[in-house]
PDB file of N, CA and C in Angstrom:
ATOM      1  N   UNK A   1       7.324  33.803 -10.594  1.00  0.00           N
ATOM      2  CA  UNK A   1       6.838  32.529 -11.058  1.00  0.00           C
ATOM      3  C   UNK A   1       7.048  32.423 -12.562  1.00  0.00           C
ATOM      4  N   UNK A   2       7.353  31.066 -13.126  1.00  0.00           N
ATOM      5  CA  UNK A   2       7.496  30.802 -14.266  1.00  0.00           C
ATOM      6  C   UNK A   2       6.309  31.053 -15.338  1.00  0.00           C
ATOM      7  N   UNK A   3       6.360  31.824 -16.332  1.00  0.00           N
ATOM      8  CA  UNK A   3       4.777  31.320 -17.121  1.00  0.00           C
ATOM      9  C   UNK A   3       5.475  30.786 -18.153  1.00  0.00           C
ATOM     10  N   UNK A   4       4.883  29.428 -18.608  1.00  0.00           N
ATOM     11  CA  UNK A   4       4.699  28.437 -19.841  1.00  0.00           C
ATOM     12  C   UNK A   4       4.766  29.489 -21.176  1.00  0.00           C
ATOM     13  N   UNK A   5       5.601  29.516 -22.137  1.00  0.00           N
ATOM     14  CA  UNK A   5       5.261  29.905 -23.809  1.00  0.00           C
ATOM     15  C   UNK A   5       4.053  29.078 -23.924  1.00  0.00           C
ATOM     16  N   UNK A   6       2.938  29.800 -24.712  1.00  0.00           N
ATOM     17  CA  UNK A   6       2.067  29.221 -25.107  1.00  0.00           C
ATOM     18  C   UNK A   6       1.664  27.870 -26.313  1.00  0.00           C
ATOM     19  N   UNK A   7       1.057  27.153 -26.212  1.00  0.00           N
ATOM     20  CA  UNK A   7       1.383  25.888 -26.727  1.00  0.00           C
ATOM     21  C   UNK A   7       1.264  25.918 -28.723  1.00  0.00           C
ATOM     22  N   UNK A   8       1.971  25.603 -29.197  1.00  0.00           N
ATOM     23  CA  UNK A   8       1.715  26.165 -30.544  1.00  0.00           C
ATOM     24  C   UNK A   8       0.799  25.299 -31.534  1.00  0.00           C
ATOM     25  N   UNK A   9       0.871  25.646 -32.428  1.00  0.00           N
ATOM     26  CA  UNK A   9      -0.834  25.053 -33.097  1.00  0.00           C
ATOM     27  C   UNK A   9      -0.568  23.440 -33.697  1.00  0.00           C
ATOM     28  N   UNK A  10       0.504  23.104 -33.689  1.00  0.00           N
ATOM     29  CA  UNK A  10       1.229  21.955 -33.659  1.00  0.00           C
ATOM     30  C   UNK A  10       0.960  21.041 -32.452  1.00  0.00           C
ATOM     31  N   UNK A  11       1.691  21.462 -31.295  1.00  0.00           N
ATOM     32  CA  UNK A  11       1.470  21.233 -29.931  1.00  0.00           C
ATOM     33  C   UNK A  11       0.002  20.392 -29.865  1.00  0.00           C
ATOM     34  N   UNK A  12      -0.823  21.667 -29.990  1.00  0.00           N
ATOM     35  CA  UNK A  12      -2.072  21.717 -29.704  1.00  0.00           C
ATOM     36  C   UNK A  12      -3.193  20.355 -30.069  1.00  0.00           C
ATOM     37  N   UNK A  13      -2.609  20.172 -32.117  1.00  0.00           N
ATOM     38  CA  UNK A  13      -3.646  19.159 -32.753  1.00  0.00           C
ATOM     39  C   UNK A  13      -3.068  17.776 -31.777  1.00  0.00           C
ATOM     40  N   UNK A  14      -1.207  17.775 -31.393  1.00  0.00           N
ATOM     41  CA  UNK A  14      -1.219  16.552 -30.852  1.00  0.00           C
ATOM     42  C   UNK A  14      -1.954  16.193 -29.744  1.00  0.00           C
ATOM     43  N   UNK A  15      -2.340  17.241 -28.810  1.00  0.00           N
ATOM     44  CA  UNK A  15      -3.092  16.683 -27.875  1.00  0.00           C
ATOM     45  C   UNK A  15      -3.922  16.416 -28.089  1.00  0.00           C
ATOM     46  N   UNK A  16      -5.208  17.180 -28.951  1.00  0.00           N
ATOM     47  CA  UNK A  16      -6.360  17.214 -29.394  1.00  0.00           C
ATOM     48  C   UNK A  16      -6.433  15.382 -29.781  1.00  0.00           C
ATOM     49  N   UNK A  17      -4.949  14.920 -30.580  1.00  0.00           N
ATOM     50  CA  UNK A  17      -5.106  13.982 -31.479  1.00  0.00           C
ATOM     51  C   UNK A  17      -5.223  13.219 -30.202  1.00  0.00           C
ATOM     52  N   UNK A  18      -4.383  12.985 -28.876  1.00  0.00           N
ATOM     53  CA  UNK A  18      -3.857  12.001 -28.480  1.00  0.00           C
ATOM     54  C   UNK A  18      -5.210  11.715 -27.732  1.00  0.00           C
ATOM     55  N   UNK A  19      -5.879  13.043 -27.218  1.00  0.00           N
ATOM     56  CA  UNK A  19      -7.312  13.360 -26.416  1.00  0.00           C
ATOM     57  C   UNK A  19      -8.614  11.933 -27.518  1.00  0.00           C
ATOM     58  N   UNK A  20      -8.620  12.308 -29.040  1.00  0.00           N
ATOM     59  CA  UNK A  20      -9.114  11.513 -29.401  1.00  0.00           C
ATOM     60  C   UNK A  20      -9.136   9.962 -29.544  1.00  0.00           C
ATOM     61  N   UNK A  21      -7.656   9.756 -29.784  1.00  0.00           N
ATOM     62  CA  UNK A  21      -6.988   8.379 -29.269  1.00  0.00           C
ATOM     63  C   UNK A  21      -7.626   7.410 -27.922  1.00  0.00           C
ATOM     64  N   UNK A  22      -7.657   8.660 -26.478  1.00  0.00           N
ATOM     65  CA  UNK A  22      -7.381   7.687 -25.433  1.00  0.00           C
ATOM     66  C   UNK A  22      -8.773   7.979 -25.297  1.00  0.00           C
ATOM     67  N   UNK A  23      -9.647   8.506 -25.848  1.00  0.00           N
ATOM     68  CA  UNK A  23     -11.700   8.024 -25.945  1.00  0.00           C
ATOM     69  C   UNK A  23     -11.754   6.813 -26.627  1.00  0.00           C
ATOM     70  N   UNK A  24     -10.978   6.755 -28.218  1.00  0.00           N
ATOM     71  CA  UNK A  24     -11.548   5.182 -28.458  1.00  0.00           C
ATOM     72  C   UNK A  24     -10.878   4.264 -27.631  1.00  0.00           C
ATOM     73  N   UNK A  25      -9.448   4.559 -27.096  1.00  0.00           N
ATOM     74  CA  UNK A  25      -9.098   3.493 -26.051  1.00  0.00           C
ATOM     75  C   UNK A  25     -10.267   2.926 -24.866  1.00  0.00           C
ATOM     76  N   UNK A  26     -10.437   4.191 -24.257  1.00  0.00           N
ATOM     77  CA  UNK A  26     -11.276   4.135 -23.163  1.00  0.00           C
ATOM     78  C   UNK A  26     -12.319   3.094 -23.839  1.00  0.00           C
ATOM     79  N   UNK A  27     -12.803   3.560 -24.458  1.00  0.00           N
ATOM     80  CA  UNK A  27     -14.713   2.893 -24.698  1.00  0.00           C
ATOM     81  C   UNK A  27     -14.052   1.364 -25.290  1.00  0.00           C
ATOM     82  N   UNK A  28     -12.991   1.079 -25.969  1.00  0.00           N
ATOM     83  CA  UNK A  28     -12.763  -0.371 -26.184  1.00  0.00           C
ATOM     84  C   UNK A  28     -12.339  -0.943 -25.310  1.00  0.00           C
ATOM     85  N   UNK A  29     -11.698  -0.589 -24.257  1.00  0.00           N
ATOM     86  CA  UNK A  29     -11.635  -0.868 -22.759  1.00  0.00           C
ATOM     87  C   UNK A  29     -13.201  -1.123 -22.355  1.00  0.00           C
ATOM     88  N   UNK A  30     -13.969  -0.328 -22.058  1.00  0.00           N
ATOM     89  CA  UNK A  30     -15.262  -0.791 -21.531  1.00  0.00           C
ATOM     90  C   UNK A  30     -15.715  -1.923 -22.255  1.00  0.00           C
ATOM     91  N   UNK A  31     -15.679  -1.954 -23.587  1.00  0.00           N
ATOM     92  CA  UNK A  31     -16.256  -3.106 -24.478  1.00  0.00           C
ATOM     93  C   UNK A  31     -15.484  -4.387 -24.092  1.00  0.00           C
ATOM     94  N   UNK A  32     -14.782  -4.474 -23.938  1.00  0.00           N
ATOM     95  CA  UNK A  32     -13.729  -6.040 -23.427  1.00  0.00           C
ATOM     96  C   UNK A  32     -12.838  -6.727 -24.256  1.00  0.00           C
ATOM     97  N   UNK A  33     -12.660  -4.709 -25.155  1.00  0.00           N
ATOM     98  CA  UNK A  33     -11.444  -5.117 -26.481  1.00  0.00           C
ATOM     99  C   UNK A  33      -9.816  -5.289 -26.434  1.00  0.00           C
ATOM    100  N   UNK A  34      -9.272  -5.633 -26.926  1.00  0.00           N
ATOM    101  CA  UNK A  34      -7.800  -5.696 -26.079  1.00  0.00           C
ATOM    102  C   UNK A  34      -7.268  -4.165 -26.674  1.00  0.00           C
ATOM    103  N   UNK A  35      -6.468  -3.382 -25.766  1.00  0.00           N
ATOM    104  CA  UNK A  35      -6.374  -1.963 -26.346  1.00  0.00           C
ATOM    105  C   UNK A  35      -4.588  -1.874 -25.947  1.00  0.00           C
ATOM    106  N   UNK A  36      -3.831  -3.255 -26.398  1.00  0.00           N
ATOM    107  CA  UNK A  36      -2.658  -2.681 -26.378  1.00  0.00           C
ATOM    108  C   UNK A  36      -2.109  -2.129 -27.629  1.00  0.00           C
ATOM    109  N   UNK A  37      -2.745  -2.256 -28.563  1.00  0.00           N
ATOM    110  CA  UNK A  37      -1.977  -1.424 -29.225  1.00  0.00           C
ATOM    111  C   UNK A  37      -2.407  -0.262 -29.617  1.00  0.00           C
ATOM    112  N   UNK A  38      -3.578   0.119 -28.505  1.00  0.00           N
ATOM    113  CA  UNK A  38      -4.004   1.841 -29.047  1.00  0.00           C
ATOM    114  C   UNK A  38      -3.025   2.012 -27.579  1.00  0.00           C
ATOM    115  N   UNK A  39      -2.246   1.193 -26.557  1.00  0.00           N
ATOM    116  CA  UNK A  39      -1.688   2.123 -25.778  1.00  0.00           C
ATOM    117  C   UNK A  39      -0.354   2.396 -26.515  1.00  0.00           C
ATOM    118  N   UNK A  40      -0.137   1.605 -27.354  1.00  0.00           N
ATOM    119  CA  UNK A  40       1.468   1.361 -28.363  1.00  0.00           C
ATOM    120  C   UNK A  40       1.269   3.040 -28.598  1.00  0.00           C
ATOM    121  N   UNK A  41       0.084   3.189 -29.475  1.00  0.00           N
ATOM    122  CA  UNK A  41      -0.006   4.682 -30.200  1.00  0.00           C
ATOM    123  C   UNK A  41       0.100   5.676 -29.868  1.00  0.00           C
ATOM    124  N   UNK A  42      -0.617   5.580 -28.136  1.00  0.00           N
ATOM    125  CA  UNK A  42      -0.534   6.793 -27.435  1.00  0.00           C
ATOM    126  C   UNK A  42       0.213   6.796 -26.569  1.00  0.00           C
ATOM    127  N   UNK A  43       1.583   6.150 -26.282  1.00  0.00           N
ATOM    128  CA  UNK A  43       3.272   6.269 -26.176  1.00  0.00           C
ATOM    129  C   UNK A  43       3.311   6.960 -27.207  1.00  0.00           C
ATOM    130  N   UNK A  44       3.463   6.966 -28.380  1.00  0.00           N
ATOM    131  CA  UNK A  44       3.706   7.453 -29.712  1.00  0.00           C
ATOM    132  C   UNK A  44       3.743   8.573 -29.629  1.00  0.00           C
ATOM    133  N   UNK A  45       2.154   8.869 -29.355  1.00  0.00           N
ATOM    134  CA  UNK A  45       2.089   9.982 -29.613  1.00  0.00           C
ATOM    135  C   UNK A  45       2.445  10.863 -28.359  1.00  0.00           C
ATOM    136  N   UNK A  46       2.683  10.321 -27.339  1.00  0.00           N
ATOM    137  CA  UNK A  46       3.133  11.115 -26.134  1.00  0.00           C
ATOM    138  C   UNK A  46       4.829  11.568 -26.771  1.00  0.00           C
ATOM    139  N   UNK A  47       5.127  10.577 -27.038  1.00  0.00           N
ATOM    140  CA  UNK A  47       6.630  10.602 -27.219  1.00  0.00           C
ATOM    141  C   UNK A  47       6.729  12.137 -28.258  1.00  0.00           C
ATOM    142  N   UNK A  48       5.704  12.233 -29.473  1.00  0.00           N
ATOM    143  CA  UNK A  48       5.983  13.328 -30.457  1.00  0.00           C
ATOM    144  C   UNK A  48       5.600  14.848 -29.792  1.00  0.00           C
ATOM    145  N   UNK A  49       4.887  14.591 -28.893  1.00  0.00           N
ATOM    146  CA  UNK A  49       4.487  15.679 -27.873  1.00  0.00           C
ATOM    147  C   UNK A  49       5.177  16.059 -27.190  1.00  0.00           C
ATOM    148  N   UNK A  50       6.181  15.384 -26.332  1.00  0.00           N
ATOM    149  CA  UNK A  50       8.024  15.573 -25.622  1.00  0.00           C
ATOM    150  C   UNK A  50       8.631  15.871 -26.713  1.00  0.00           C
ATOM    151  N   UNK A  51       8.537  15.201 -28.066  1.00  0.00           N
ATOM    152  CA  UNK A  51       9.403  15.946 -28.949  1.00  0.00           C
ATOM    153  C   UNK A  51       9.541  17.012 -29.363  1.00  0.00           C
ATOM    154  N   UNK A  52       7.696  17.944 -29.748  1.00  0.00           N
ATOM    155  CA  UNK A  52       7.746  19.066 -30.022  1.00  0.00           C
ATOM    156  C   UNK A  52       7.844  19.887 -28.635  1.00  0.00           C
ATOM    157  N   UNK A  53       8.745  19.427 -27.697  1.00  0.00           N
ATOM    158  CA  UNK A  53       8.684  21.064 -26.813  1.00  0.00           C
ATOM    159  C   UNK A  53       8.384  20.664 -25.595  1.00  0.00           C
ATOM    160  N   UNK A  54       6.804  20.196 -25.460  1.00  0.00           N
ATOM    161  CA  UNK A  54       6.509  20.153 -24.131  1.00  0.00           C
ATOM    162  C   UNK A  54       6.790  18.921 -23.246  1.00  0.00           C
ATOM    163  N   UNK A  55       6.979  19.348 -21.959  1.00  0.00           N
ATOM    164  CA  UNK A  55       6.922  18.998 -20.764  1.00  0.00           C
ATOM    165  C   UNK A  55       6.021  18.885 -19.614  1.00  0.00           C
ATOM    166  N   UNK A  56       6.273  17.258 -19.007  1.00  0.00           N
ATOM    167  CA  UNK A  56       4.995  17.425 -17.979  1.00  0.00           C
ATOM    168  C   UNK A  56       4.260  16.027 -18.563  1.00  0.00           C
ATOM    169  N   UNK A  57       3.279  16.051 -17.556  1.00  0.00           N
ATOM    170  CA  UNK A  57       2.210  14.658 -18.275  1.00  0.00           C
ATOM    171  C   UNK A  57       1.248  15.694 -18.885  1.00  0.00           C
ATOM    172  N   UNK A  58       0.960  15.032 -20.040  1.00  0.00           N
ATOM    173  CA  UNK A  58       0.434  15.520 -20.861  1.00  0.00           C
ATOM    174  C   UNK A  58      -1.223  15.435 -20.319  1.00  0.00           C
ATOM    175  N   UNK A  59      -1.707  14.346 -19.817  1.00  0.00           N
ATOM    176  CA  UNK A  59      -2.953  14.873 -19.123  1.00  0.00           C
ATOM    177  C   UNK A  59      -3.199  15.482 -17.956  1.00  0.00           C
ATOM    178  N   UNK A  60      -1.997  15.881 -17.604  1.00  0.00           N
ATOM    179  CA  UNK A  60      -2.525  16.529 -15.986  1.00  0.00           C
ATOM    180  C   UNK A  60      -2.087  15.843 -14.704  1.00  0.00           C
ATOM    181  N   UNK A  61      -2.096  14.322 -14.904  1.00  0.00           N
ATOM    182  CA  UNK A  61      -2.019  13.812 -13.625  1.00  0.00           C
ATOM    183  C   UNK A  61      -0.734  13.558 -12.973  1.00  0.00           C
ATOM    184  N   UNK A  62      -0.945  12.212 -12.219  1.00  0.00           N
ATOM    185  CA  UNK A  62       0.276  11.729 -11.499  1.00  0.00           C
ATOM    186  C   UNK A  62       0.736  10.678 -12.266  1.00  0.00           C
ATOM    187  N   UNK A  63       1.783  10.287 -12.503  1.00  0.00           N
ATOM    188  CA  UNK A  63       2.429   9.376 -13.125  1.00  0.00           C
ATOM    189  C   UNK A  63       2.847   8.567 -12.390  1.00  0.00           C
ATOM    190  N   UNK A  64       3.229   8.776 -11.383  1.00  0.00           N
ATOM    191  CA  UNK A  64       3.699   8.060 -10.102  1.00  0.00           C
ATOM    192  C   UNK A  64       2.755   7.916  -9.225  1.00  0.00           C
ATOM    193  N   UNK A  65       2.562   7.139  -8.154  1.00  0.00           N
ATOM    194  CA  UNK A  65       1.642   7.197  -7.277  1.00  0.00           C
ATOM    195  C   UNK A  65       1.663   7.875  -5.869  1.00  0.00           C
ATOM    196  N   UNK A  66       0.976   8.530  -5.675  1.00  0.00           N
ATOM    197  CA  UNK A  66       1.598   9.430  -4.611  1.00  0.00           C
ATOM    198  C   UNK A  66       1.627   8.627  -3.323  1.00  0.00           C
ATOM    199  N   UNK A  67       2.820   9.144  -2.823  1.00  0.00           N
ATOM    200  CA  UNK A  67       3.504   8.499  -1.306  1.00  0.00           C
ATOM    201  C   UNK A  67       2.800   8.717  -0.203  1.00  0.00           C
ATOM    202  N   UNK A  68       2.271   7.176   0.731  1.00  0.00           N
ATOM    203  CA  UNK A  68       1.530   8.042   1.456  1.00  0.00           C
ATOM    204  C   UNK A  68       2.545   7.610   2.741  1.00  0.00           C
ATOM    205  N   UNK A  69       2.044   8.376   3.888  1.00  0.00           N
ATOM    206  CA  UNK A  69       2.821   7.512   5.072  1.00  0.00           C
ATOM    207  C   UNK A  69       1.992   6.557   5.961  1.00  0.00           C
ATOM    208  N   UNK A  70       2.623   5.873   6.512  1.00  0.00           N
ATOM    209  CA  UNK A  70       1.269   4.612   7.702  1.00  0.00           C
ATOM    210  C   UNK A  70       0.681   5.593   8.394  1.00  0.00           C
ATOM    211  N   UNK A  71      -0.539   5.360   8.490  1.00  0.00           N
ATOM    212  CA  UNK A  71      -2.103   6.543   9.937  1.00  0.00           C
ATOM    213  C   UNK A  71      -1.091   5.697  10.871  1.00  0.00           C
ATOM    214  N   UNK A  72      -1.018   4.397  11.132  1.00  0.00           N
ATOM    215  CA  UNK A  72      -0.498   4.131  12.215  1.00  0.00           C
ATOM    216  C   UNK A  72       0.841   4.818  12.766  1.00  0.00           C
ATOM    217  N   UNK A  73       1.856   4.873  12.689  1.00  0.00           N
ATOM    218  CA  UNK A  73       3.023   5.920  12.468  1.00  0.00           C
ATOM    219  C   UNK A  73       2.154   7.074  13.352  1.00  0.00           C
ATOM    220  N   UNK A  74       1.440   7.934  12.292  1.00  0.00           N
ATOM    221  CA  UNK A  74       0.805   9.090  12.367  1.00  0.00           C
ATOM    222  C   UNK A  74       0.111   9.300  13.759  1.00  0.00           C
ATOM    223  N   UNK A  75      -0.355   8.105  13.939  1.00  0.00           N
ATOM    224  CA  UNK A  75      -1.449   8.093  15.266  1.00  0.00           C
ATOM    225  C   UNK A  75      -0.761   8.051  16.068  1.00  0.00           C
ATOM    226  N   UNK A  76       0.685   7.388  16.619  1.00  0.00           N
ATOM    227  CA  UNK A  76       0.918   7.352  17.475  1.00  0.00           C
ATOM    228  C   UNK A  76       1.233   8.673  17.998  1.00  0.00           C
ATOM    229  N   UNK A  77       1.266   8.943  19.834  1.00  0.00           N
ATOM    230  CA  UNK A  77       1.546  10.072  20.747  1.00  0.00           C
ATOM    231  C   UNK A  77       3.116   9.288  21.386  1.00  0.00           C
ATOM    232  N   UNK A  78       3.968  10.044  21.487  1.00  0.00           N
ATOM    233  CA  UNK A  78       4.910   9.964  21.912  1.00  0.00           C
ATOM    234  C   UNK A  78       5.166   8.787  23.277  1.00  0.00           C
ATOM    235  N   UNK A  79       3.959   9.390  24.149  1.00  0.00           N
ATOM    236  CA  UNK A  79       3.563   8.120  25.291  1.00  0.00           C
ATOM    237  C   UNK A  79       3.668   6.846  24.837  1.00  0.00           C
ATOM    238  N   UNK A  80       2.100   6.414  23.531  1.00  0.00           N
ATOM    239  CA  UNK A  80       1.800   5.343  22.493  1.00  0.00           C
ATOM    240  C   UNK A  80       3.042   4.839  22.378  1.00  0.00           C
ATOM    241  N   UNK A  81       4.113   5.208  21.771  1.00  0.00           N
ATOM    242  CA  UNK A  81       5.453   5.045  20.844  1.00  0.00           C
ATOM    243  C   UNK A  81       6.156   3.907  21.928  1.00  0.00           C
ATOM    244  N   UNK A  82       6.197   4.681  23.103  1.00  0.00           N
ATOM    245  CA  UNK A  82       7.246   4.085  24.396  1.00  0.00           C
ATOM    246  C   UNK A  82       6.913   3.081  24.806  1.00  0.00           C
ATOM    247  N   UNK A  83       5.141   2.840  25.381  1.00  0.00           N
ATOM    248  CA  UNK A  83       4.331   1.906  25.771  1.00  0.00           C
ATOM    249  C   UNK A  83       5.009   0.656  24.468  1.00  0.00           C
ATOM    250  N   UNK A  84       5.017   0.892  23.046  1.00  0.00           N
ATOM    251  CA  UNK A  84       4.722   0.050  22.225  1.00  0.00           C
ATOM    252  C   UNK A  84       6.468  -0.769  22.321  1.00  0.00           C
ATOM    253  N   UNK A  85       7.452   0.652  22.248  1.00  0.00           N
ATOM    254  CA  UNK A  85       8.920  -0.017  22.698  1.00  0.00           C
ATOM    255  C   UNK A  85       8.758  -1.216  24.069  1.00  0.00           C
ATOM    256  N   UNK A  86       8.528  -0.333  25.247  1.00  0.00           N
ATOM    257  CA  UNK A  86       8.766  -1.074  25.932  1.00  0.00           C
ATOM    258  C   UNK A  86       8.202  -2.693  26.371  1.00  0.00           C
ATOM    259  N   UNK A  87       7.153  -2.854  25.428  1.00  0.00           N
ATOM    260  CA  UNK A  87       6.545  -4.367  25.059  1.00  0.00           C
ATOM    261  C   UNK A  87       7.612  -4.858  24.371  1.00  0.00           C
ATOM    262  N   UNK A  88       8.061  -4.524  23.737  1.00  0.00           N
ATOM    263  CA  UNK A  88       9.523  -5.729  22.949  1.00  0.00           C
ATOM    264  C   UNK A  88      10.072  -6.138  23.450  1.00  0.00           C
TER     265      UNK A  88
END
């Protein structure tokens, strides 16, 4: 398995910075402030964070939304499937 070089002290303040960033975003979001241009900043600062090195979302998550498939699909039994063809 791969292990990560450890993140360097550079690395580090940007997250710290970007971590502080997306709290005042957040809470001016709750307030009913317009927060596009603290998201302008924290592109920014995502972007200087890909610059120095690292890779990955920088908070952890999904960036994309994960794929789901139809329950219906899923539910069906092979029997279900035929019954449902042979109605067409």
């Amino acid at each position: 398995m791969f292990e990560p070089y450890p993140a360097t002290d550079d690395q580090k303040r940007l997250i710290e910075f970007k971590a502080d960033v997306q709290v005042k975003r957040d809470a001016a979001e709750r307030h009913g402030q317009d927060v596009a241009d603290r998201d302008e900043t924290t592109a920014g600062i995502e972007a200087e964070i890909n610059a120095a090195g690292m890779r990955g979302n920088v908070a952890g998550g999904r960036t994309a939304s994960r794929r789901s498939r139809s329950t219906r699909r899923a539910a069906l039994s092979p029997r279900a499937r035929s019954t449902e063809l042979a109605r067409r």
